[in-house]
PDB file of N, CA and C in Angstrom:
ATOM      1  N   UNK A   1      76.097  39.684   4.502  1.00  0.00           N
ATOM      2  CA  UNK A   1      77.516  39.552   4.491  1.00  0.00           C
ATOM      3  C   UNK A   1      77.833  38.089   4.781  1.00  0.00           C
ATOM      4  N   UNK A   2      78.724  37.516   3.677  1.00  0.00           N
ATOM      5  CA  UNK A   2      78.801  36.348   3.977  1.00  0.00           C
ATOM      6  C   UNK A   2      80.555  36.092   4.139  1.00  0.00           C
ATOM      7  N   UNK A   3      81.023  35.488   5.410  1.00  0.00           N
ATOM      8  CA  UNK A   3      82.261  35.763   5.401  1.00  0.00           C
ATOM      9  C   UNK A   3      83.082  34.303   4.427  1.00  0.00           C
ATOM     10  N   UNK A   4      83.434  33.319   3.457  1.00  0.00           N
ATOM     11  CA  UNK A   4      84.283  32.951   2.465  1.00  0.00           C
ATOM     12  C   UNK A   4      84.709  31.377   3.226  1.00  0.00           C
ATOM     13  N   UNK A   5      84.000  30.571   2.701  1.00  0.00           N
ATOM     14  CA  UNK A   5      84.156  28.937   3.181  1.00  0.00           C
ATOM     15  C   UNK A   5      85.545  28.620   3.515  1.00  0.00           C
ATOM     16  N   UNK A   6      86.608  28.467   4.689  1.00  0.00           N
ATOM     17  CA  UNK A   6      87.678  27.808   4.657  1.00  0.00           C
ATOM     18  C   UNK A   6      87.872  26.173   3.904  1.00  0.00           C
ATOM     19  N   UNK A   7      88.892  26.050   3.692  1.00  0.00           N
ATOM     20  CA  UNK A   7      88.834  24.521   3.036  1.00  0.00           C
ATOM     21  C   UNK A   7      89.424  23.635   4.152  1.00  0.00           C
ATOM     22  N   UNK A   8      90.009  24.283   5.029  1.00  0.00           N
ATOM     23  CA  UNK A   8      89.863  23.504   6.433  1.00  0.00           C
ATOM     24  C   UNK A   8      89.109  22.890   7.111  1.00  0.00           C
ATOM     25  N   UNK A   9      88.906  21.590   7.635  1.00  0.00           N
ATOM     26  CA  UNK A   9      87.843  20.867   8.200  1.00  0.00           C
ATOM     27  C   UNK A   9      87.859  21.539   9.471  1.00  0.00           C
ATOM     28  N   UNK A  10      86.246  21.662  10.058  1.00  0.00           N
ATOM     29  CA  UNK A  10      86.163  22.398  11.666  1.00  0.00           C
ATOM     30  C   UNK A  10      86.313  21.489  12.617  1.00  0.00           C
ATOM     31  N   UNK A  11      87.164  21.782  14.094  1.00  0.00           N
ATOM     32  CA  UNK A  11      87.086  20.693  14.276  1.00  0.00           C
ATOM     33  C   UNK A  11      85.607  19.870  14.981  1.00  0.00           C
ATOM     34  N   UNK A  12      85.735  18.960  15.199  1.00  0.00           N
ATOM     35  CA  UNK A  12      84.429  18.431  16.404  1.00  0.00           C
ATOM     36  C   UNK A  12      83.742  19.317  17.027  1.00  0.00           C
ATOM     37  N   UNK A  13      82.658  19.586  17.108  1.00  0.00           N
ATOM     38  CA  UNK A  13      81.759  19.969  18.801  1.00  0.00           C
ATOM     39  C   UNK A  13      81.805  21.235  18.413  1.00  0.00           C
ATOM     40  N   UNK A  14      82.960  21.878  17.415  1.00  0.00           N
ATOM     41  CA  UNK A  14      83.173  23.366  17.717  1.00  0.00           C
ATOM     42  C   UNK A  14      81.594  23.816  17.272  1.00  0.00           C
ATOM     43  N   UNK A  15      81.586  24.995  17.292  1.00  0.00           N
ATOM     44  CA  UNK A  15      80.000  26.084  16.582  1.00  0.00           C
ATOM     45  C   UNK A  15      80.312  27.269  16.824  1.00  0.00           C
ATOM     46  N   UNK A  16      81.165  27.533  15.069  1.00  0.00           N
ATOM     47  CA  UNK A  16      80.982  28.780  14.962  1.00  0.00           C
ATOM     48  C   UNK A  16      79.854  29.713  14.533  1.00  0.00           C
ATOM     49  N   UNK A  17      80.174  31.187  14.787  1.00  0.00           N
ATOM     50  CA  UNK A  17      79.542  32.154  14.055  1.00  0.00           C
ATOM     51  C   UNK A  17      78.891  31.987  13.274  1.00  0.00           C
ATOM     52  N   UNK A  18      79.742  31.527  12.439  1.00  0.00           N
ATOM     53  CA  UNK A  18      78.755  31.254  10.980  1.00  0.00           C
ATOM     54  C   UNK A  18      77.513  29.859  10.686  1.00  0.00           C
ATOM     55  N   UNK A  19      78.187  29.668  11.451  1.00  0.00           N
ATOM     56  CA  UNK A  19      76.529  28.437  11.949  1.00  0.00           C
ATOM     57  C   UNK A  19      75.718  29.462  12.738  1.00  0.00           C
ATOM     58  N   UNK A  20      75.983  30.323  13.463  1.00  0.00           N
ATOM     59  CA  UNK A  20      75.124  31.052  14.076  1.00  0.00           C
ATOM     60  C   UNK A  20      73.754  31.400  13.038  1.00  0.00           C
ATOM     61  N   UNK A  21      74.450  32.654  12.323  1.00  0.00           N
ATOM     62  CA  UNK A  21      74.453  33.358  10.574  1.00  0.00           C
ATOM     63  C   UNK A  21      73.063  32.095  10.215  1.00  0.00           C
ATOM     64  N   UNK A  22      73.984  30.935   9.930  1.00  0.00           N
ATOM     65  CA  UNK A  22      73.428  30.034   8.712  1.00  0.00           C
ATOM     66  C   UNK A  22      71.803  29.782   9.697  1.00  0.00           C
ATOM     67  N   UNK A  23      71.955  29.457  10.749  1.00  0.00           N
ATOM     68  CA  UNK A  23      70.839  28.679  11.768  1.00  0.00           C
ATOM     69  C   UNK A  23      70.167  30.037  11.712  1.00  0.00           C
ATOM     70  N   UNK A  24      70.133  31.436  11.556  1.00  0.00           N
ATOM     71  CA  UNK A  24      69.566  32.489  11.912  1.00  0.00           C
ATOM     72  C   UNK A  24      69.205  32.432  13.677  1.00  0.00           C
ATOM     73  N   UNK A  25      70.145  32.097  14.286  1.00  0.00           N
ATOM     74  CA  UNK A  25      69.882  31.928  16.353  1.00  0.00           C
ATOM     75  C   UNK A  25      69.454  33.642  16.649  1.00  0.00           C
ATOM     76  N   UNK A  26      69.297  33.531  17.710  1.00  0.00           N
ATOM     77  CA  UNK A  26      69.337  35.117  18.355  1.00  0.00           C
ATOM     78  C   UNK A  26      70.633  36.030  18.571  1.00  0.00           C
ATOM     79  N   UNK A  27      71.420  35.447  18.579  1.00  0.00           N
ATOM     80  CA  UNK A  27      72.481  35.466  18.672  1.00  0.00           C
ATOM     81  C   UNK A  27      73.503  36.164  17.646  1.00  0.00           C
ATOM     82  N   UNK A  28      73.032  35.182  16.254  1.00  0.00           N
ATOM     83  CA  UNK A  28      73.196  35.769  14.955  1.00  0.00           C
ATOM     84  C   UNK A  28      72.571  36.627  14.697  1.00  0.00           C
ATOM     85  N   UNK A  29      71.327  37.098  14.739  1.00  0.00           N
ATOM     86  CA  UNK A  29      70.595  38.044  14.747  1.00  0.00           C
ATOM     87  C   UNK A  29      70.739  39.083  15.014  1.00  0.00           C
ATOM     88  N   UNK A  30      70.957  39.242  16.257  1.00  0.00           N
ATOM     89  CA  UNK A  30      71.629  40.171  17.164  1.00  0.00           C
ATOM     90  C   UNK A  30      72.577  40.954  16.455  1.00  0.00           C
ATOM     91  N   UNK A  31      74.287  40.307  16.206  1.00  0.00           N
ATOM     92  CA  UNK A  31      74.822  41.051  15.464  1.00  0.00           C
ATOM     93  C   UNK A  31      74.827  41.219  14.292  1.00  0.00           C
ATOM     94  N   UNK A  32      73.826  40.564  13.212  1.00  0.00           N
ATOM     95  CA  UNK A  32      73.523  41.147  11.788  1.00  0.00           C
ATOM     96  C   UNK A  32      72.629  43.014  12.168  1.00  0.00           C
ATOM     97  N   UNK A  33      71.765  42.807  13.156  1.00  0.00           N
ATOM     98  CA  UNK A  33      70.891  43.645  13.578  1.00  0.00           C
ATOM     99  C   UNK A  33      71.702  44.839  13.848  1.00  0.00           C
ATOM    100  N   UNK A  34      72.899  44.533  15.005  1.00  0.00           N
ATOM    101  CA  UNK A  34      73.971  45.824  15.293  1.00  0.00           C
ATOM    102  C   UNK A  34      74.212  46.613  13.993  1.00  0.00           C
ATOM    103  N   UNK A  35      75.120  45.541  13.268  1.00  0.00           N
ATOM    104  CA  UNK A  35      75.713  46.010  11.620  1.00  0.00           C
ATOM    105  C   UNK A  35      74.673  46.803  11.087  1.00  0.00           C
ATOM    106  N   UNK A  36      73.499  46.518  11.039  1.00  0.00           N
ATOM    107  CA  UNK A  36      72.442  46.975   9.778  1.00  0.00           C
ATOM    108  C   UNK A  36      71.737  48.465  10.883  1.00  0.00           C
ATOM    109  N   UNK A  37      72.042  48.112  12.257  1.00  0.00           N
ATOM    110  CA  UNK A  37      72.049  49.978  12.881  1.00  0.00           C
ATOM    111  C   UNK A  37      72.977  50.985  12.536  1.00  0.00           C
ATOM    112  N   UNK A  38      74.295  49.822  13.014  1.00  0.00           N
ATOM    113  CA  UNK A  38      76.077  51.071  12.281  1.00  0.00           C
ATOM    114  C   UNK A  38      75.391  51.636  11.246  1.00  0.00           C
ATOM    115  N   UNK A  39      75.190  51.087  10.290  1.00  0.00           N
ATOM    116  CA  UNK A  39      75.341  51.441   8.920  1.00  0.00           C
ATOM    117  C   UNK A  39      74.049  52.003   8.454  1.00  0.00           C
ATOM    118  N   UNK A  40      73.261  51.970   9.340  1.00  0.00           N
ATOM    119  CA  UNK A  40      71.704  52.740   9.161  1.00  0.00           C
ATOM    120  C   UNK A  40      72.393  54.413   9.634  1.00  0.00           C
ATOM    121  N   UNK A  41      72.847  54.419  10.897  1.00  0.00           N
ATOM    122  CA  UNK A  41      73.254  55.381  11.538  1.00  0.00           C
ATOM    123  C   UNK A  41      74.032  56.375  10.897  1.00  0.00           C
ATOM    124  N   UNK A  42      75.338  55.700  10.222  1.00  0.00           N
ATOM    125  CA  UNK A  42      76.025  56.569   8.993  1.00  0.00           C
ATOM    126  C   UNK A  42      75.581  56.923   8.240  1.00  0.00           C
ATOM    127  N   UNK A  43      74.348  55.940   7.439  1.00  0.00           N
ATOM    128  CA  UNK A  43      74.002  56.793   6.131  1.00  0.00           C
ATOM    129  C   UNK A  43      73.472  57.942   6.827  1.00  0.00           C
ATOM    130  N   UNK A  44      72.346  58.042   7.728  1.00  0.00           N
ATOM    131  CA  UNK A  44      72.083  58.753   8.288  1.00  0.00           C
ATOM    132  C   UNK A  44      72.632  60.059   8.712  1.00  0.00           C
ATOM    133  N   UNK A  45      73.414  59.758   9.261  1.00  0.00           N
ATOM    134  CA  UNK A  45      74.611  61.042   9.155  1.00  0.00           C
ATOM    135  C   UNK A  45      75.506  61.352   8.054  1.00  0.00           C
ATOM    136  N   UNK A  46      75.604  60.781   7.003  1.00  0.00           N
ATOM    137  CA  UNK A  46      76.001  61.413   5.979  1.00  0.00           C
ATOM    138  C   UNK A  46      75.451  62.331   4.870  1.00  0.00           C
ATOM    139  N   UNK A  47      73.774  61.653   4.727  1.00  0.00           N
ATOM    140  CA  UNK A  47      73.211  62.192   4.041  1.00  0.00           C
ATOM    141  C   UNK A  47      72.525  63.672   4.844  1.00  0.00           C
ATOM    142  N   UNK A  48      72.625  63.841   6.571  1.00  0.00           N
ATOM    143  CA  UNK A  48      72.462  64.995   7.032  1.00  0.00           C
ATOM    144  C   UNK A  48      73.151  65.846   6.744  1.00  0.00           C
ATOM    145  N   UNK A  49      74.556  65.543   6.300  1.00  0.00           N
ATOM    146  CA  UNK A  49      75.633  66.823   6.651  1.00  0.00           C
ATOM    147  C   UNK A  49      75.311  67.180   5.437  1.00  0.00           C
ATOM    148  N   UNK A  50      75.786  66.221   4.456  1.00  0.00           N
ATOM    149  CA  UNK A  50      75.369  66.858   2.805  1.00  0.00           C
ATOM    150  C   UNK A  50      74.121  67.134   2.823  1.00  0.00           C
ATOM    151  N   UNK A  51      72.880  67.625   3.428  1.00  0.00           N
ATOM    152  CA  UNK A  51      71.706  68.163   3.314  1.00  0.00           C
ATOM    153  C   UNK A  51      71.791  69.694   4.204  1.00  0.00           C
ATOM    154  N   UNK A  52      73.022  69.393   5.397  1.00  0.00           N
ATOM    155  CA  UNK A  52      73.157  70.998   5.651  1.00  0.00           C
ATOM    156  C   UNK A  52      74.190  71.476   4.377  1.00  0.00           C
ATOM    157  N   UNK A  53      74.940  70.578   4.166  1.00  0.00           N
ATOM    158  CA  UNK A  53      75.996  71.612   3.013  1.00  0.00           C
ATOM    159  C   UNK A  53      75.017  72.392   1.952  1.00  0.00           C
ATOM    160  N   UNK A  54      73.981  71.768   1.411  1.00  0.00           N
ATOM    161  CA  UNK A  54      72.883  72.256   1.104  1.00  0.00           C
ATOM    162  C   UNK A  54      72.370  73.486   1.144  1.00  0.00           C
ATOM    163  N   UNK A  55      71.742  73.057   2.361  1.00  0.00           N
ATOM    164  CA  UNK A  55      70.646  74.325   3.033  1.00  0.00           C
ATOM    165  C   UNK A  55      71.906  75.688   3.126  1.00  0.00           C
ATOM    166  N   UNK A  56      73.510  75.396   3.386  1.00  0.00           N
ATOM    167  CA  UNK A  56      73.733  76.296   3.941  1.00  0.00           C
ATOM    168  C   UNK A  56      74.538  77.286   2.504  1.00  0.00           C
ATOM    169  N   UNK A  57      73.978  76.742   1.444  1.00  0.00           N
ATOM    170  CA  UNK A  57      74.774  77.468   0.021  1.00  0.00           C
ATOM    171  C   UNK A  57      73.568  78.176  -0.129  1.00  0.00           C
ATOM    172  N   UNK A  58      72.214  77.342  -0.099  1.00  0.00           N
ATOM    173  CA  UNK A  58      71.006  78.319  -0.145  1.00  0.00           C
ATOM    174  C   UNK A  58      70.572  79.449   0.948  1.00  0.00           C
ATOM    175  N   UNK A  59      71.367  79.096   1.978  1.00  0.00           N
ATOM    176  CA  UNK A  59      70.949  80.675   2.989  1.00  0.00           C
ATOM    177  C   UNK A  59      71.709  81.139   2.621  1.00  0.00           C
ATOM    178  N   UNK A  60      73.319  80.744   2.268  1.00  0.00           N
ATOM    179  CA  UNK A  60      74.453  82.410   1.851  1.00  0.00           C
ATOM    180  C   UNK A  60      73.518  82.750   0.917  1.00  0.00           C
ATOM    181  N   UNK A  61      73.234  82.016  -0.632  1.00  0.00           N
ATOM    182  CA  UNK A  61      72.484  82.926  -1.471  1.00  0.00           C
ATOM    183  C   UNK A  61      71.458  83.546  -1.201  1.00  0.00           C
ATOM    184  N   UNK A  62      70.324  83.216   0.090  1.00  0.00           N
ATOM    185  CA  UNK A  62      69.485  84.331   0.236  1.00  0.00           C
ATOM    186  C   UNK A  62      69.645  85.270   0.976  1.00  0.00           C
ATOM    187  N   UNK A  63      70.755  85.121   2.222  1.00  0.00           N
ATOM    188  CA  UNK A  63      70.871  86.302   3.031  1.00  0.00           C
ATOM    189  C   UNK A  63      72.228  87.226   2.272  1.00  0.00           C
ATOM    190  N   UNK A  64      72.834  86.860   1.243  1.00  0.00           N
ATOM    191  CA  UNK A  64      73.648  87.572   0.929  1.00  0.00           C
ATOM    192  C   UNK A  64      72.834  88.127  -0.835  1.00  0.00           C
ATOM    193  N   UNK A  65      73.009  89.056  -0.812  1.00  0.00           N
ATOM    194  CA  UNK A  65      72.183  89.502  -2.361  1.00  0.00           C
ATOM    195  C   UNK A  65      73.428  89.396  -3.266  1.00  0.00           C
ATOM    196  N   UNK A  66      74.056  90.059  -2.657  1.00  0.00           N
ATOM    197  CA  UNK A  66      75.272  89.869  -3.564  1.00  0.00           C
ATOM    198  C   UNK A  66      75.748  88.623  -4.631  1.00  0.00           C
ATOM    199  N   UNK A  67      75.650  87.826  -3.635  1.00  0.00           N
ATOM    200  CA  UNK A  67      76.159  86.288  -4.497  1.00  0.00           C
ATOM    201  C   UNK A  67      75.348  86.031  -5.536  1.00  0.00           C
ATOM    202  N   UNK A  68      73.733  86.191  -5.484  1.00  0.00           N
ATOM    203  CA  UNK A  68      72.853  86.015  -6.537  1.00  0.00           C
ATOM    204  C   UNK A  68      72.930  86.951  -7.816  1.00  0.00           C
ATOM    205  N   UNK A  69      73.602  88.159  -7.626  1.00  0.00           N
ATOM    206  CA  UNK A  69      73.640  88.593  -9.185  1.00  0.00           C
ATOM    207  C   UNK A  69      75.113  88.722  -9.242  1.00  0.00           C
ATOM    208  N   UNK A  70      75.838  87.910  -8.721  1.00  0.00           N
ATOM    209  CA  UNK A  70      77.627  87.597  -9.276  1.00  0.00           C
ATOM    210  C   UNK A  70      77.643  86.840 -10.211  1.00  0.00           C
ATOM    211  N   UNK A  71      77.917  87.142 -11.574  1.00  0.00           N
ATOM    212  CA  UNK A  71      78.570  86.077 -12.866  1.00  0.00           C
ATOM    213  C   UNK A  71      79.937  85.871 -13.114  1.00  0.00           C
ATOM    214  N   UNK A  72      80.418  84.228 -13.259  1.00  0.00           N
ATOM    215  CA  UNK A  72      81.525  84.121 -13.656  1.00  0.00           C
ATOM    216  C   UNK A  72      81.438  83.956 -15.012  1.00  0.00           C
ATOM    217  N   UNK A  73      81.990  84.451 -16.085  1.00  0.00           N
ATOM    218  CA  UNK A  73      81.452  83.892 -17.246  1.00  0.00           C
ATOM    219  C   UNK A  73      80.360  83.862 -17.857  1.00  0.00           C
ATOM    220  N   UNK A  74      79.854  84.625 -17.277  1.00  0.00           N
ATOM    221  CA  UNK A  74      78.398  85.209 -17.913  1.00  0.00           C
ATOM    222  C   UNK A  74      77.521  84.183 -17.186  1.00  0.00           C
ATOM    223  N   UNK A  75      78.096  82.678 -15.888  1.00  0.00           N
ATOM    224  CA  UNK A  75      77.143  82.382 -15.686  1.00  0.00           C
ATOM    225  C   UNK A  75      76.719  82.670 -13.997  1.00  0.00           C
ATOM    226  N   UNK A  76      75.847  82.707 -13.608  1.00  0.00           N
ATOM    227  CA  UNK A  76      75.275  83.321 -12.124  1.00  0.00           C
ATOM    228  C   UNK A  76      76.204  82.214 -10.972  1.00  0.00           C
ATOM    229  N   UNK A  77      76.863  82.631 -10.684  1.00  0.00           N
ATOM    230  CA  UNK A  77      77.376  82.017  -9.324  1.00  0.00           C
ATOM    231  C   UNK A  77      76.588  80.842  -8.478  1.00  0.00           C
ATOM    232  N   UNK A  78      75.187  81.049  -8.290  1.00  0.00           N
ATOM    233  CA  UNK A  78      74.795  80.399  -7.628  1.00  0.00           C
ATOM    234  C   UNK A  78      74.739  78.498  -8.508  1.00  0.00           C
ATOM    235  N   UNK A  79      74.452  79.056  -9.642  1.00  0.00           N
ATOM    236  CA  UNK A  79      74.335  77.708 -10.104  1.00  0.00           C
ATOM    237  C   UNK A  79      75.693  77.333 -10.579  1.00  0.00           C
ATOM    238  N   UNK A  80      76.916  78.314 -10.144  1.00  0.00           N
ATOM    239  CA  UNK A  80      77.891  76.967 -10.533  1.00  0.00           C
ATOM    240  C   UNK A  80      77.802  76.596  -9.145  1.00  0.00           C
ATOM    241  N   UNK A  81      77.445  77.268  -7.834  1.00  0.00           N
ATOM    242  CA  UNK A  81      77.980  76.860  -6.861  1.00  0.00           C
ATOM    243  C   UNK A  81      77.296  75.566  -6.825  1.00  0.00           C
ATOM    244  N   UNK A  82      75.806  75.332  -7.405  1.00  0.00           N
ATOM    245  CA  UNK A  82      75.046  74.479  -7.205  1.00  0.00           C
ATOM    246  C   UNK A  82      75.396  73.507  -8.366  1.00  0.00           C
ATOM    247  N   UNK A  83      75.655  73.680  -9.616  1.00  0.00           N
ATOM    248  CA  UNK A  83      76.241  72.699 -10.686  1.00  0.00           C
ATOM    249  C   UNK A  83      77.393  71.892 -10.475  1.00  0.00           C
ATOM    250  N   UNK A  84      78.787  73.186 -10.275  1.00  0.00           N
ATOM    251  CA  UNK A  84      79.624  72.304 -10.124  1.00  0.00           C
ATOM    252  C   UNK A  84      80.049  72.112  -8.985  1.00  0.00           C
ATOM    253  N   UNK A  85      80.425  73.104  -8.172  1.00  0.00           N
ATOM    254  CA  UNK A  85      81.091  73.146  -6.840  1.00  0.00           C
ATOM    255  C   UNK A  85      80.397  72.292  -5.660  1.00  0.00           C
ATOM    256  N   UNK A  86      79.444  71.752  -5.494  1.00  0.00           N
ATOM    257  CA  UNK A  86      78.704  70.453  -5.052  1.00  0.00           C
ATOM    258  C   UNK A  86      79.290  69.286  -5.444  1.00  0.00           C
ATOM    259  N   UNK A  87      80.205  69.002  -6.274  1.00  0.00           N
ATOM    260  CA  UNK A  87      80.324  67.378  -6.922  1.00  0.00           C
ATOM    261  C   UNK A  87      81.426  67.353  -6.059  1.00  0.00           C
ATOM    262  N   UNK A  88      82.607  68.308  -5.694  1.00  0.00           N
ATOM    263  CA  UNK A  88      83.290  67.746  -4.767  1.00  0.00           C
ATOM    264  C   UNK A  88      82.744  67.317  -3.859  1.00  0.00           C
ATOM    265  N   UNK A  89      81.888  68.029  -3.089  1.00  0.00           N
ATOM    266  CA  UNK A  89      81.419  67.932  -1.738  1.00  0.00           C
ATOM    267  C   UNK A  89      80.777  66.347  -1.883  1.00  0.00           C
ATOM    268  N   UNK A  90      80.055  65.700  -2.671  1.00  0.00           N
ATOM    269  CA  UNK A  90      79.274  64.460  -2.857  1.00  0.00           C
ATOM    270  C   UNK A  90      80.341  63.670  -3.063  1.00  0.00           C
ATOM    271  N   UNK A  91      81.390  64.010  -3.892  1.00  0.00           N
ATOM    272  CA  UNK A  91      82.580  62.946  -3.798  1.00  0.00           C
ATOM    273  C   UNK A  91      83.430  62.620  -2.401  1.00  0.00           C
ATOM    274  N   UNK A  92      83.535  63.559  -1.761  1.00  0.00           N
ATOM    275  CA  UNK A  92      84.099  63.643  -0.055  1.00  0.00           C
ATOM    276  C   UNK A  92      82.892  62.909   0.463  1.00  0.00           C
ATOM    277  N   UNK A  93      82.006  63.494   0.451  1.00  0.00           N
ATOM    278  CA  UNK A  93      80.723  62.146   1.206  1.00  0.00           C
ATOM    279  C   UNK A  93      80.265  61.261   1.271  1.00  0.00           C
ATOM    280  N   UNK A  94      80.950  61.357   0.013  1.00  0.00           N
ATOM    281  CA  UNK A  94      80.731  59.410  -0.462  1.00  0.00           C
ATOM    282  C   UNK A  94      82.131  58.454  -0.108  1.00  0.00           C
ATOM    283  N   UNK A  95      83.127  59.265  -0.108  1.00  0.00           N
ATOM    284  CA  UNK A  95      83.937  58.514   0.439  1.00  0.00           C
ATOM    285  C   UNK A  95      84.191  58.370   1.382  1.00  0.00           C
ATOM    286  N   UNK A  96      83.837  59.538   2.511  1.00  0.00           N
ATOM    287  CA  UNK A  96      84.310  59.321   3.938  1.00  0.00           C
ATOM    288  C   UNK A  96      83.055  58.646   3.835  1.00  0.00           C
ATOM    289  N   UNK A  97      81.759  57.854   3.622  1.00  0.00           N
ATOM    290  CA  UNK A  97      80.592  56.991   3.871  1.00  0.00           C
ATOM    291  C   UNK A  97      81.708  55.583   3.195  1.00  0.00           C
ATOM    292  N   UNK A  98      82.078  55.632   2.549  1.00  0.00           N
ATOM    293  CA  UNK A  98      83.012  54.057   1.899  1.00  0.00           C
ATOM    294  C   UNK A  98      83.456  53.831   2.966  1.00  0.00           C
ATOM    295  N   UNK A  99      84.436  54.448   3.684  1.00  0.00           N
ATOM    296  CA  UNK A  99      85.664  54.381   3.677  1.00  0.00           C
ATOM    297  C   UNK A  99      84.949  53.856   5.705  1.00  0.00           C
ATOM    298  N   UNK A 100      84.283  54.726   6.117  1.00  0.00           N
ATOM    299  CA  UNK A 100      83.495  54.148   7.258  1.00  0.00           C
ATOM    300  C   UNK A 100      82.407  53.444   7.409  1.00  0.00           C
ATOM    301  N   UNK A 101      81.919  53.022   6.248  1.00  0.00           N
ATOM    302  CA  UNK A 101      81.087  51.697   5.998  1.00  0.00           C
ATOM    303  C   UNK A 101      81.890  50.564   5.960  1.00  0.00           C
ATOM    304  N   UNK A 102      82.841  50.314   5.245  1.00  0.00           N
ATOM    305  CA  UNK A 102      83.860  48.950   5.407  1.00  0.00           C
ATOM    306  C   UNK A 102      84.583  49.388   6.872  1.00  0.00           C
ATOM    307  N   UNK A 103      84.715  49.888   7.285  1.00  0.00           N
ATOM    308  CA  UNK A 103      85.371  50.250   8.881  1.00  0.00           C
ATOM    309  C   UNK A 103      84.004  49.454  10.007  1.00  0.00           C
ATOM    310  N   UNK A 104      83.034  49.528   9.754  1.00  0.00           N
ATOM    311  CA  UNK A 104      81.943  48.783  10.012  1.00  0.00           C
ATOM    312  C   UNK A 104      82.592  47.607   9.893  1.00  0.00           C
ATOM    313  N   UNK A 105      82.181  47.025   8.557  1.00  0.00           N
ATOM    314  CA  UNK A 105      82.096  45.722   8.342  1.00  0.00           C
ATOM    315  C   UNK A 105      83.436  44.600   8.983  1.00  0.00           C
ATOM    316  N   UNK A 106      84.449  45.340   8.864  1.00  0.00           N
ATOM    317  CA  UNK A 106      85.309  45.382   9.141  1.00  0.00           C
ATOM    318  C   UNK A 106      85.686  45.176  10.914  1.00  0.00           C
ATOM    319  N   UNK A 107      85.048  46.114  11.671  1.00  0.00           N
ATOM    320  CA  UNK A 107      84.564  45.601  12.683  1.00  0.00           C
ATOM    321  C   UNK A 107      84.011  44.333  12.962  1.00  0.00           C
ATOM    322  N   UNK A 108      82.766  44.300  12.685  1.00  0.00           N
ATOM    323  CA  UNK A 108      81.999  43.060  12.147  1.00  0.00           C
ATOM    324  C   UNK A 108      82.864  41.656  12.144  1.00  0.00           C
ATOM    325  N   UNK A 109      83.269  42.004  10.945  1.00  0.00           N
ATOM    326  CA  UNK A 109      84.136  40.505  10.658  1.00  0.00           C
ATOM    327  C   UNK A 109      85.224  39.865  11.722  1.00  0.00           C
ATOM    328  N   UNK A 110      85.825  41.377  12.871  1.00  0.00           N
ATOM    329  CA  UNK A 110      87.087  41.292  13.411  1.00  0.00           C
ATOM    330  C   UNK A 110      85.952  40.222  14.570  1.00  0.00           C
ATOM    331  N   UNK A 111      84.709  41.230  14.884  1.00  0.00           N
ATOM    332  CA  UNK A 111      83.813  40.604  16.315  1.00  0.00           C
ATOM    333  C   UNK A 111      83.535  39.180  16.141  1.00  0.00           C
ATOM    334  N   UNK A 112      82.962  38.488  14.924  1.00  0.00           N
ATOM    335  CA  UNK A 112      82.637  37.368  14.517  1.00  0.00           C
ATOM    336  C   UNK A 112      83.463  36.620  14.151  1.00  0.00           C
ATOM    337  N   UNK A 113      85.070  36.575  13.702  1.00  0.00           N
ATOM    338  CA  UNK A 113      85.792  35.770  13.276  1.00  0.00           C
ATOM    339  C   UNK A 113      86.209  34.662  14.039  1.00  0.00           C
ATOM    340  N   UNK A 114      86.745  34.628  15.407  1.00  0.00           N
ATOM    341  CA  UNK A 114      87.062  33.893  16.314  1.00  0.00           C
ATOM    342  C   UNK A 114      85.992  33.440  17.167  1.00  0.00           C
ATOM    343  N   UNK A 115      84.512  33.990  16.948  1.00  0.00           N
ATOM    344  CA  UNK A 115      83.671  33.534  17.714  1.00  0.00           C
ATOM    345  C   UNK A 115      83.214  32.089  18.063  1.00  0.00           C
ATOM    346  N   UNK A 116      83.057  31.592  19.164  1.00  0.00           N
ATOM    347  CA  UNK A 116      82.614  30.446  18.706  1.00  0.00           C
ATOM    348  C   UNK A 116      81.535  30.580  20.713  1.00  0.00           C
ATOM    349  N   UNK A 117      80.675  29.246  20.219  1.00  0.00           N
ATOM    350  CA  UNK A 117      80.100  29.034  21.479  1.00  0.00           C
ATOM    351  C   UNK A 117      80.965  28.934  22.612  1.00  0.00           C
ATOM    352  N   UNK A 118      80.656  29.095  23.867  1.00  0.00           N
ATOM    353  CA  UNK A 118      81.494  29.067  25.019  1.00  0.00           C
ATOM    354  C   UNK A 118      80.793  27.441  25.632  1.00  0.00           C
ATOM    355  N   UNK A 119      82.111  26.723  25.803  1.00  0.00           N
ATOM    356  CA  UNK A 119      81.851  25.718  26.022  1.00  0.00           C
ATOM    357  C   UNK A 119      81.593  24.701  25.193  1.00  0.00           C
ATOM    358  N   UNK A 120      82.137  25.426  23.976  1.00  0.00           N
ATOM    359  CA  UNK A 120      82.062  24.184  22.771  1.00  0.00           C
ATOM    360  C   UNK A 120      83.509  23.652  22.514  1.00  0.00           C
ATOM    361  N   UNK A 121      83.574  22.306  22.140  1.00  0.00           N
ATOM    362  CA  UNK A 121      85.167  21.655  22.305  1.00  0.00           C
ATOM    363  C   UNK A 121      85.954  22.360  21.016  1.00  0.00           C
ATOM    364  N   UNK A 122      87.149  23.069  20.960  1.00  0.00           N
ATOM    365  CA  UNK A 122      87.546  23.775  19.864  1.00  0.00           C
ATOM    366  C   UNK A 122      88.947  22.560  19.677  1.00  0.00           C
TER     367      UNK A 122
END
């Protein structure tokens, strides 16, 4: 993530963030490292829930018999549930993952924007 060159001169002595970033310090490190956990952590939890939404269409179809020989249209229930009725669910997961991945970054940018060394002349 690279946050967009001002055309403003910095002043003297200052050292921002993004010299942090550019120098790779510990410092910078540090919070590239946070970001790349957030966002390890979400996918993480996103791709769990949509793996129980999963598991849990395949236990109704095995503990329920019923659902497995229901046709709509001559076609078996289970595979529309699994054809179509899944694409919502991946479209909701992908967006609540958008929509709290830039909520991340977003973070991110708010923590690093004003940063600067303590004790540097601003």
């Amino acid at each position: 993530m690279v946050a967009p060159r001002s055309a403003a001169p910095q002043p003297p002595g200052a050292y921002t963030f993004s010299h942090e970033l550019a120098e790779q310090s510990e410092i910078g490190e540090l919070f590239v490292r946070s970001l790349v956990r957030s966002q390890l952590r979400l996918a993480v939890v996103v791709a769990a829930g949509f793996g129980l939404i999963l598991l849990g269409v395949a236990v109704l179809i095995a503990l329920v018999p019923v659902t497995a020989t229901l046709t709509i249209a001559t076609i078996p229930l289970p595979w529309l549930l699994l054809g179509i009725g899944i694409y919502p669910v991946i479209l909701a997961c992908a967006a609540l993952y958008n929509r709290a991945a830039a909520r991340n970054e977003r973070k991110f940018r708010d923590l690093t924007a004003d940063w600067t060394e303590p004790g540097a002349k601003q």
